[in-house]
C-alpha atoms as a PDB file:
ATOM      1  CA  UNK A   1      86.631  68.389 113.660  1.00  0.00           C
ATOM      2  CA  UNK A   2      88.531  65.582 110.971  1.00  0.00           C
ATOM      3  CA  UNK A   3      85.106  63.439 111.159  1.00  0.00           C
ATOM      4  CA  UNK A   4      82.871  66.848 110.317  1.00  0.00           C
ATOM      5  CA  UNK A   5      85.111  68.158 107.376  1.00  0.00           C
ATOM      6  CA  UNK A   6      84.366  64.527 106.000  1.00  0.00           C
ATOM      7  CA  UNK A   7      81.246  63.988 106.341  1.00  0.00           C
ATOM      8  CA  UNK A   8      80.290  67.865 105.117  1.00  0.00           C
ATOM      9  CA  UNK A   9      83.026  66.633 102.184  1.00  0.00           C
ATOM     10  CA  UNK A  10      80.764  63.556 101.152  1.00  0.00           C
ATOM     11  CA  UNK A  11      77.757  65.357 101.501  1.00  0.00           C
ATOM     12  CA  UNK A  12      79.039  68.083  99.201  1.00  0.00           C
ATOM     13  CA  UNK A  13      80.203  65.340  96.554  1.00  0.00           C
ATOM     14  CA  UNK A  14      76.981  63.839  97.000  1.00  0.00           C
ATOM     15  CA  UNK A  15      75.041  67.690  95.913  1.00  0.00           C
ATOM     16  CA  UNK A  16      77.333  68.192  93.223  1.00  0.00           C
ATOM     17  CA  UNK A  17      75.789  65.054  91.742  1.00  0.00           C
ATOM     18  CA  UNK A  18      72.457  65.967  92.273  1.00  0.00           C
ATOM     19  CA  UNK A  19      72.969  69.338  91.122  1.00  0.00           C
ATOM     20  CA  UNK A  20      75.040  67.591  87.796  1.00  0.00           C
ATOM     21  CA  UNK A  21      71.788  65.533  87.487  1.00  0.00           C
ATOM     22  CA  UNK A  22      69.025  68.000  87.641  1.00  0.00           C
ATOM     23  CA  UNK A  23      70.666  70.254  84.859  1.00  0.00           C
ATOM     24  CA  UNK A  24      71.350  67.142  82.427  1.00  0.00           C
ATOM     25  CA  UNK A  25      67.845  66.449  82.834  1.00  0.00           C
ATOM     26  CA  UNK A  26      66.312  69.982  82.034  1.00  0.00           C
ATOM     27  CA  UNK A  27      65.120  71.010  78.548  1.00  0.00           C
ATOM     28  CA  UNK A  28      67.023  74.094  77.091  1.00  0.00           C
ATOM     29  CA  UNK A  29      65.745  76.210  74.910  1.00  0.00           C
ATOM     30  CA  UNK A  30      67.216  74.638  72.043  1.00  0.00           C
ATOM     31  CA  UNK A  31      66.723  71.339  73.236  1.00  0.00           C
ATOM     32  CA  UNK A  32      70.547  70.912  74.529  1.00  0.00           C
ATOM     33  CA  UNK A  33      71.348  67.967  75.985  1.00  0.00           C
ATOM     34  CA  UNK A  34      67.911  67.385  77.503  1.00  0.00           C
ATOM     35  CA  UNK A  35      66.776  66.124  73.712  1.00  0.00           C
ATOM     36  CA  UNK A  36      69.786  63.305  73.969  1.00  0.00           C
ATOM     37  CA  UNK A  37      68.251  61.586  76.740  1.00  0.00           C
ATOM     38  CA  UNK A  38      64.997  62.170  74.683  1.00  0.00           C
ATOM     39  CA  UNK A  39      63.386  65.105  76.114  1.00  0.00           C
ATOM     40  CA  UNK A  40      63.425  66.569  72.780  1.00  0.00           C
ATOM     41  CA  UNK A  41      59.860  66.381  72.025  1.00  0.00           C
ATOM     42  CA  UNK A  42      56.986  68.204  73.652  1.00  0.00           C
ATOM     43  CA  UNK A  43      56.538  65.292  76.256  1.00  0.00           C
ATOM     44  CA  UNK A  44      58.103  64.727  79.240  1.00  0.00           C
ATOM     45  CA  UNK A  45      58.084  62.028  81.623  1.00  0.00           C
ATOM     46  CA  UNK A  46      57.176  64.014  84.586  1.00  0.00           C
ATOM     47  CA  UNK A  47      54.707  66.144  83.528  1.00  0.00           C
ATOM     48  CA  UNK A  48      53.733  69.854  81.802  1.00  0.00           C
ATOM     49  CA  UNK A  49      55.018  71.094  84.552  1.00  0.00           C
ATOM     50  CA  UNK A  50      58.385  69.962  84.572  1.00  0.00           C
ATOM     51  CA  UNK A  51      60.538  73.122  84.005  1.00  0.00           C
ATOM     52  CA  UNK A  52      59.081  75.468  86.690  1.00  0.00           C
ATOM     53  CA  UNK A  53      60.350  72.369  89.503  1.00  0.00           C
ATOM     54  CA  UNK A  54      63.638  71.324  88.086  1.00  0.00           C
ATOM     55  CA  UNK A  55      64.093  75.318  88.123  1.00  0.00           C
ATOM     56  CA  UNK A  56      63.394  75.530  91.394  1.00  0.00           C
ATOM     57  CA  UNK A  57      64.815  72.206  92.412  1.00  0.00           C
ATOM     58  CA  UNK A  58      68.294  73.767  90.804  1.00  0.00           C
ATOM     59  CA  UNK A  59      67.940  76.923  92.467  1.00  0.00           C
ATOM     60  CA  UNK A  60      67.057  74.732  96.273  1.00  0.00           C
ATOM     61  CA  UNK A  61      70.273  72.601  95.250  1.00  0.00           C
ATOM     62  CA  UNK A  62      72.466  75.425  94.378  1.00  0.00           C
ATOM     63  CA  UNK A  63      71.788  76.948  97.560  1.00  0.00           C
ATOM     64  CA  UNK A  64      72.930  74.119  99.323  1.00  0.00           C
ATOM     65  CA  UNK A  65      75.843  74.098  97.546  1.00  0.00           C
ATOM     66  CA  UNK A  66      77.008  77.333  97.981  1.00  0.00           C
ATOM     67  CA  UNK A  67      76.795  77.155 102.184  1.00  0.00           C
ATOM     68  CA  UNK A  68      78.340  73.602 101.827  1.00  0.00           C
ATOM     69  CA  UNK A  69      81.825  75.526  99.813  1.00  0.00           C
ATOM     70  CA  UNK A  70      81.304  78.030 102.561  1.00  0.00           C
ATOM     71  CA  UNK A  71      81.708  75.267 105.765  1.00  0.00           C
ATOM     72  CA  UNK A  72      84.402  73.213 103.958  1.00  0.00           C
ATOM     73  CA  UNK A  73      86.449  75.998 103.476  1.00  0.00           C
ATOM     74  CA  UNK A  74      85.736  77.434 107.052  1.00  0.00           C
ATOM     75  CA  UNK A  75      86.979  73.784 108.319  1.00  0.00           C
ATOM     76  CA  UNK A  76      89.485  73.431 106.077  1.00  0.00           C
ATOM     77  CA  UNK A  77      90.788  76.694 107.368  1.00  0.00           C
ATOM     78  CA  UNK A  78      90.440  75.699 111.407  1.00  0.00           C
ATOM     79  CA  UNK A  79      91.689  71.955 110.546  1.00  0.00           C
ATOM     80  CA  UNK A  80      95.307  73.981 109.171  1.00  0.00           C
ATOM     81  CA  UNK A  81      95.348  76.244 111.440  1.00  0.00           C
ATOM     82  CA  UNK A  82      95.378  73.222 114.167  1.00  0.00           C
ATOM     83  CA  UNK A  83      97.992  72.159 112.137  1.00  0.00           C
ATOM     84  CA  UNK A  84     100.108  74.613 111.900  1.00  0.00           C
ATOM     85  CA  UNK A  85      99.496  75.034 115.809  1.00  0.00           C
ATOM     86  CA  UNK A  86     100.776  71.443 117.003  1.00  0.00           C
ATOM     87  CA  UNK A  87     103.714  71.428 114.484  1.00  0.00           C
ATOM     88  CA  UNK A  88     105.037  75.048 116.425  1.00  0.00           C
ATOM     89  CA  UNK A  89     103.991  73.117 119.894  1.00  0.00           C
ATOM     90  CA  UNK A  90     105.649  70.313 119.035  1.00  0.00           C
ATOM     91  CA  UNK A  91     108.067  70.764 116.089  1.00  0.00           C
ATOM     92  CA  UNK A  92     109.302  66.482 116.252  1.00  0.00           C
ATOM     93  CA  UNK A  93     105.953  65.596 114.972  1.00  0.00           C
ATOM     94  CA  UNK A  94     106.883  68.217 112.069  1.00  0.00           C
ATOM     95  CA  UNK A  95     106.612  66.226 108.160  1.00  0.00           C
ATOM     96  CA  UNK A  96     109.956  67.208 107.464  1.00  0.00           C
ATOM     97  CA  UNK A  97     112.387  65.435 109.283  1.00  0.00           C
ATOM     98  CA  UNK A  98     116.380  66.155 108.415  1.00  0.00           C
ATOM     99  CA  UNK A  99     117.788  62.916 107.308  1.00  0.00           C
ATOM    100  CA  UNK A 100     120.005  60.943 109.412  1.00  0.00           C
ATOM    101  CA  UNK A 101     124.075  60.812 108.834  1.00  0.00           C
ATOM    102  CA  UNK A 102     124.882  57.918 107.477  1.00  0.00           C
ATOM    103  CA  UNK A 103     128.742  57.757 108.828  1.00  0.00           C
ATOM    104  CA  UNK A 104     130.087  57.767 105.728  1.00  0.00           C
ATOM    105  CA  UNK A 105     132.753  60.338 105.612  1.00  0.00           C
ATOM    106  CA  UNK A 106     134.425  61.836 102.661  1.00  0.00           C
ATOM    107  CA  UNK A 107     138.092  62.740 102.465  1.00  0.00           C
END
């Protein structure tokens, strides 16, 4: 389960960037931040055509998205659940450990 929640982790980092990406590179209606990279004039290297796919290239990767949030947090949820399970099992492997007396003693 530890080796799933990490890969679906990287995978999600790795379509947040994408998804970061493909609306940096579209043209807004007021040129935005599209015309810094220099899509400000009428031409664009990929095309007329451009808008309608990085629209629907958005919408593909924000799809994606959304059901990767949705299986990290279902892991997420199992992975502390195990958790919490093993530590009421087996409550020595529990984080918080009392500290030990150090024979000092104060009169």
């Amino acid at each position: 389960m530890n080796v799933l929640f990490w890969i679906t982790m990287s995978l999600f980092i790795f379509i947040c960037f994408i998804m970061i990406m493909l609306v940096l590179i579209q043209k807004g209606r007021g040129g935005g931040l599209a015309s810094a990279f220099g899509g400000g004039g009428g031409h664009t290297p990929f095309g007329t055509k451009t808008g309608d796919v990085l629209t629907w290239a958005t919408s593909i990767v924000f799809g994606v998205f959304v059901l990767l949030a949705i299986c990290l947090n279902w892991l997420s949820n199992a992975r502390q659940a195990k958790d919490d399970l093993d530590k009421k099992n087996n409550p020595q492997r529990s984080a918080f450990v009392a500290p030990a007396e150090t024979g000092r003693r104060i009169a």
